[in-house]
Protein backbone atom coordinates (compact mmCIF):
# COMPACT_ATOMS: atom_id res chain seq x y z
CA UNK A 1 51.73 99.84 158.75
CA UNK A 2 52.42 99.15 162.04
CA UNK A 3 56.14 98.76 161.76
CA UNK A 4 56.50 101.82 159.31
CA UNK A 5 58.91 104.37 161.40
CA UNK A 6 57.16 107.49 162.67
CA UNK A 7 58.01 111.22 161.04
CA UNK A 8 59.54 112.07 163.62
CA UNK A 9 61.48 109.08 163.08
CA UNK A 10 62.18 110.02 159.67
CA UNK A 11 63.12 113.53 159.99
CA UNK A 12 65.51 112.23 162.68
CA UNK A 13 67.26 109.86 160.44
CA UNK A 14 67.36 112.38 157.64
CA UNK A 15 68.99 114.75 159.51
CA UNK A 16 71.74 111.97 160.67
CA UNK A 17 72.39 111.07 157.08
CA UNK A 18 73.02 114.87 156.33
CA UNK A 19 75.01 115.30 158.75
CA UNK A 20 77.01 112.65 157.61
CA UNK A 21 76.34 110.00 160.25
CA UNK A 22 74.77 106.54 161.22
CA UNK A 23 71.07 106.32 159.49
CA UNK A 24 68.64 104.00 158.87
CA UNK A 25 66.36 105.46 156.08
CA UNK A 26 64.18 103.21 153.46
CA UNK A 27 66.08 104.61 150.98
CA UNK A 28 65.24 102.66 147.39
CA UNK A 29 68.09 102.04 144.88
CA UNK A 30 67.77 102.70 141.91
CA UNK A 31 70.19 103.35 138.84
CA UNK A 32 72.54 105.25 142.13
CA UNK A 33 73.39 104.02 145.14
CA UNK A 34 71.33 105.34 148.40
CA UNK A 35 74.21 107.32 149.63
CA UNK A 36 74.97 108.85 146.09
CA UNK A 37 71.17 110.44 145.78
CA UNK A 38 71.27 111.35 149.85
CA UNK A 39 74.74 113.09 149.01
CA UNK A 40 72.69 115.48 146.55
CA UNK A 41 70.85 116.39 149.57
CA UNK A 42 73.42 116.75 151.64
CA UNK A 43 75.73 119.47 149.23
CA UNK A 44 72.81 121.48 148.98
CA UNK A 45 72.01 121.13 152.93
CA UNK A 46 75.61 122.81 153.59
CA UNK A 47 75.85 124.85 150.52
CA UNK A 48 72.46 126.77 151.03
CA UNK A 49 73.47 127.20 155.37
CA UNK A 50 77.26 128.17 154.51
CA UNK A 51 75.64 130.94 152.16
CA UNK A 52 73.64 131.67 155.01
CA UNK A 53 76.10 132.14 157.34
CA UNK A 54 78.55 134.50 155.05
CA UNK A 55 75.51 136.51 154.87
CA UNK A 56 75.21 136.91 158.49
CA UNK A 57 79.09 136.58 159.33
CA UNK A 58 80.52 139.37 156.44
CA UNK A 59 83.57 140.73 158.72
CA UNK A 60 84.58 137.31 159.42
CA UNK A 61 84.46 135.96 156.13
CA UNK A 62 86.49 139.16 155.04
CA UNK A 63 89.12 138.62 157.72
CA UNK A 64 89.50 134.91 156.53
CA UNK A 65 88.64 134.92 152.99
CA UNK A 66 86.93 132.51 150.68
CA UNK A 67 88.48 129.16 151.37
CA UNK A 68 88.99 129.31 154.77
CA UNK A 69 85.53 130.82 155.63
CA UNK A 70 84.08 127.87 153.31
CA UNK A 71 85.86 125.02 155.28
CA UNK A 72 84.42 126.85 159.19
CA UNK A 73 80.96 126.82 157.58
CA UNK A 74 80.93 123.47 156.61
CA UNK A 75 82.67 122.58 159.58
CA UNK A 76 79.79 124.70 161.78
CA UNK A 77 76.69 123.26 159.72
CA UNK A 78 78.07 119.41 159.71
CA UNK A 79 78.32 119.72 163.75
CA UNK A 80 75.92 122.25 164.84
CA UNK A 81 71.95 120.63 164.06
CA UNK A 82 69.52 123.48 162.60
CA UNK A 83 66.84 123.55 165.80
CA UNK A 84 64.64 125.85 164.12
CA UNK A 85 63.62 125.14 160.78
CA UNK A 86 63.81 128.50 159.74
CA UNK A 87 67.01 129.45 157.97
CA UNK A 88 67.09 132.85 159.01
CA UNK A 89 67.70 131.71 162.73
CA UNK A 90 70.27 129.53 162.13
CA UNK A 91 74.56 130.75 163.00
CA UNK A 92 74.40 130.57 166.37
CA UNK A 93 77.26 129.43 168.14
CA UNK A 94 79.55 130.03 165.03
CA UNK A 95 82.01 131.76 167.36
CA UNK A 96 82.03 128.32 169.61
CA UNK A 97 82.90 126.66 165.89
CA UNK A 98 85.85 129.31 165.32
CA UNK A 99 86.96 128.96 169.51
CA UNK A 100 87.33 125.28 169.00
CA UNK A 101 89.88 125.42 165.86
CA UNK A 102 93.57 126.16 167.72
CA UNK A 103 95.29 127.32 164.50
CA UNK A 104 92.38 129.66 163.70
CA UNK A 105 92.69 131.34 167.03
CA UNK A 106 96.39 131.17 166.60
CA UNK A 107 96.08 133.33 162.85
CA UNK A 108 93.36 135.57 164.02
CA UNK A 109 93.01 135.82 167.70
CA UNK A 110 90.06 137.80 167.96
CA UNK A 111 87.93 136.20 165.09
CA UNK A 112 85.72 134.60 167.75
CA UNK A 113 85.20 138.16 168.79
CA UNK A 114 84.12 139.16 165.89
CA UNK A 115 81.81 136.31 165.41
CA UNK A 116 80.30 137.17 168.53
CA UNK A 117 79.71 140.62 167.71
CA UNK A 118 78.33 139.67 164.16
CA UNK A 119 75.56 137.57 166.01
CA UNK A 120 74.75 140.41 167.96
CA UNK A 121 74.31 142.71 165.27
CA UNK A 122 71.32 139.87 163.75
CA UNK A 123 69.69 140.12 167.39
CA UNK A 124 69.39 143.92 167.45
CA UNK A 125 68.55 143.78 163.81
CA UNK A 126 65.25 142.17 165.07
CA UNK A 127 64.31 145.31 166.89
CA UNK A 128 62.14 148.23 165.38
CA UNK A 129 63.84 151.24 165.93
CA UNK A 130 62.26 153.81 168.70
CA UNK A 131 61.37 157.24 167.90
CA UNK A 132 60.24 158.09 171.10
CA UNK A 133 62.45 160.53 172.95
CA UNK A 134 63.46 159.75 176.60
CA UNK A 135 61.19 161.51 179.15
CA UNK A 136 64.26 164.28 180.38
CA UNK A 137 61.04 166.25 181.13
CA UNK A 138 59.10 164.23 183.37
CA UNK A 139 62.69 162.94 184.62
CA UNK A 140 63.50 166.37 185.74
CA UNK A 141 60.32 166.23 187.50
CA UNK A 142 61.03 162.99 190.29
CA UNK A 143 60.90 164.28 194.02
CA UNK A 144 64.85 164.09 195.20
CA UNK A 145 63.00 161.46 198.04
CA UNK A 146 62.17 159.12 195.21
CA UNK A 147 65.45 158.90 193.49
CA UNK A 148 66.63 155.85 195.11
CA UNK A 149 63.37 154.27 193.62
CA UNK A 150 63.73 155.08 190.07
CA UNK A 151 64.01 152.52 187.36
CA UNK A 152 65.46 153.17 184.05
CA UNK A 153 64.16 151.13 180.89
CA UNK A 154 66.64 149.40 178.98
CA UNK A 155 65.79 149.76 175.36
CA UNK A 156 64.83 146.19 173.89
CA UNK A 157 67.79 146.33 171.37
CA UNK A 158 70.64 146.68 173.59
CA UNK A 159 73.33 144.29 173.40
CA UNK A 160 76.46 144.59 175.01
CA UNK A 161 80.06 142.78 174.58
CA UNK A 162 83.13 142.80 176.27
CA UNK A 163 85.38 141.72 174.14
CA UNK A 164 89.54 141.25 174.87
CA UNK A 165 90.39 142.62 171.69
CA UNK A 166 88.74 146.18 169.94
CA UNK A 167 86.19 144.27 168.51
CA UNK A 168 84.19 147.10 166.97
CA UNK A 169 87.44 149.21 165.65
CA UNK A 170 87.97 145.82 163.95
CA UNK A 171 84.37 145.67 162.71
CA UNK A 172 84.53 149.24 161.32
CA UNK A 173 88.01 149.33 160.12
CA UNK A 174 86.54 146.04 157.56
CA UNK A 175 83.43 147.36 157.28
CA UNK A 176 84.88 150.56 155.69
CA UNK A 177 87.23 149.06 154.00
CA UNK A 178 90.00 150.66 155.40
CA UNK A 179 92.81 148.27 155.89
CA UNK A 180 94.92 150.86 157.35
CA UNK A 181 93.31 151.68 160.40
CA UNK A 182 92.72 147.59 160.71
CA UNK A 183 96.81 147.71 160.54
CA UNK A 184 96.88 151.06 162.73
CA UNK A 185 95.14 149.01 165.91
CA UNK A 186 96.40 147.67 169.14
CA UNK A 187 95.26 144.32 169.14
CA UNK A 188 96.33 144.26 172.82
CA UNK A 189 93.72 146.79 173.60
CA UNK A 190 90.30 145.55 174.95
CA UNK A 191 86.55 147.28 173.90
CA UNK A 192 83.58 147.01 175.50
CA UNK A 193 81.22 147.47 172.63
CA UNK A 194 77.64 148.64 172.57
CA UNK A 195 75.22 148.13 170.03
CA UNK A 196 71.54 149.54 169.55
CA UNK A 197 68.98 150.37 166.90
CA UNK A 198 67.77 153.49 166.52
CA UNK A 199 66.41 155.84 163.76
CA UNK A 200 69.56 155.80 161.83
CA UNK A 201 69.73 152.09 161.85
CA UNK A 202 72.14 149.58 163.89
CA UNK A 203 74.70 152.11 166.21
CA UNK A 204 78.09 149.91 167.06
CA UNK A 205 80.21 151.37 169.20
CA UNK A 206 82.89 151.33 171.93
CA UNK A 207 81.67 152.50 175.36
CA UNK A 208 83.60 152.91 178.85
CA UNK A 209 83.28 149.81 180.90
CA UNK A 210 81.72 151.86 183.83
CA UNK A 211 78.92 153.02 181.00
CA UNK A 212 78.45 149.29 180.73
CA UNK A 213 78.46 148.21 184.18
CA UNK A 214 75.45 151.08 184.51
CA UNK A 215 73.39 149.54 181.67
CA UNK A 216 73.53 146.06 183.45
CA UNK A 217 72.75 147.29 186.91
CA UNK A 218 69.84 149.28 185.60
CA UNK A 219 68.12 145.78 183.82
CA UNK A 220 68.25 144.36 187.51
CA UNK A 221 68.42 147.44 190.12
CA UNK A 222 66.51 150.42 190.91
CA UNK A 223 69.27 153.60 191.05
CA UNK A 224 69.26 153.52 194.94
CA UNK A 225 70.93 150.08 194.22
CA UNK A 226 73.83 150.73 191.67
CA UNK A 227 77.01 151.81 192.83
CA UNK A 228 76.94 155.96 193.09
CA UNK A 229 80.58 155.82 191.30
CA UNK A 230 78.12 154.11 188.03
CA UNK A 231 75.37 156.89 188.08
CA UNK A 232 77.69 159.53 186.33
CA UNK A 233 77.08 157.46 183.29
CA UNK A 234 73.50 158.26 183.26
CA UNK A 235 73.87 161.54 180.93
CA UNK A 236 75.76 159.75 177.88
CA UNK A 237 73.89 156.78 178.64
CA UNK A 238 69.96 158.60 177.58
CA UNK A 239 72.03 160.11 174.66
CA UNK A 240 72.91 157.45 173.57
CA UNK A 241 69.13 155.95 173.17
CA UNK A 242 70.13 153.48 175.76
CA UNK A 243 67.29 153.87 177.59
CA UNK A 244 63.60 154.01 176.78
CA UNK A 245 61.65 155.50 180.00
CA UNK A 246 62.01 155.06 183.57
CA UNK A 247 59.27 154.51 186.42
CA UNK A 248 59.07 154.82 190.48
CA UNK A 249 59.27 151.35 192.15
CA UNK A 250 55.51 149.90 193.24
CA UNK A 251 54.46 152.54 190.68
CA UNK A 252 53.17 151.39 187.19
């Protein structure tokens, strides 16, 4: 017993031989070779992530297609190790998989992008949507002597990507199935893209790079610390849902 490998051991191994590399696994043979009933393990180990991942990469796999969006996933799962063995958390880093392929980059520059983007969307997705209203009353309300002092509260779902390409005029254009205003675009032009849940579900947008800049400086900097030029951004900002509440600095 005292030479049988540990679990750990085993689970380590396993995943090697999935993965399709060096093992060592006290595999018995039978009427099939070792490797023959490990490779029935292994085409359902890449089938059941590459499903996975078409599920949470749609837009991609539409800009690709079937076969080509088959051989990244494989790719991905056969060089990216689950760390979580929850399905459901697995695809990150799929834009790293598509970045790494030159003649995928070369056919679709901004595929990455929207890789990117698609991850996003599952991270927001986690988020319950808040019905609760800014405060514009109690807002309206802060002494001018403790503006400098006020906080805003980024809501929980933002995410935010800058992106060289318009990333979410590409998302929408496939998403809507319009393949002339995917043709209509300016691949040249650059989006930073915002996205957020609220009551209506996941919002994906395109948002001035100054609204942007705000919504970062607000996660680490009172308002008397954010560039003044920023703080016009405030107003489309709240209506937006960007931000939850605000407090006074020292002040609960």
């Amino acid at each position: 017993m005292s030479d049988s490998p540990s679990l750990a051991s085993l689970q380590q191994q396993f995943s090697q031989a999935l993965h399709y590399q060096t093992y060592a696994l006290p595999v018995e043979e039978g009427v099939a070779e070792p490797d023959a009933l490990l490779q029935v393990y292994r085409n359902n180990f890449v089938m059941t992530l590459s499903e996975y991942l078409e599920v949470v990469y749609p837009v991609v796999h539409a800009l690709v297609g079937e076969d080509c969006f088959n051989a990244l996933a494989r790719h991905h799962v056969l060089n990216t190790p689950m760390l979580d063995a929850r399905a459901d958390q697995y695809g990150d880093g799929f834009d790293a998989t598509i970045n790494a392929i030159p003649n995928i980059i070369d056919a679709v520059p901004y595929l990455a992008d929207i890789a990117t983007l698609e991850w996003l969307i599952q991270a927001v997705n986690k988020h319950a949507s808040c019905a609760t209203d800014f405060p514009l009353d109690a807002l309206a309300q802060v002494a001018p002597e403790d503006f400098d002092a006020l906080k805003l509260t980024v809501a929980p779902s933002v995410r935010l990507l800058q992106s060289r390409f318009p990333a979410a005029s590409i998302w929408h254009a496939v998403t809507d199935n319009d393949g002339n205003a995917l043709q209509a675009l300016d691949l040249s032009e650059s989006e930073t893209v915002l996205l957020l849940m609220n009551e209506q579900g996941i919002q994906l947008q395109a948002i001035n790079a100054e609204e942007a800049s705000l919504i970062v400086a607000s996660n680490e900097s009172t308002l008397g610390g954010i560039d003044p030029e920023l703080l016009k951004h405030i107003a489309p900002a709240v209506q937006r849902g960007v931000f939850e509440h605000f407090n006074i600095a020292d002040q609960p």
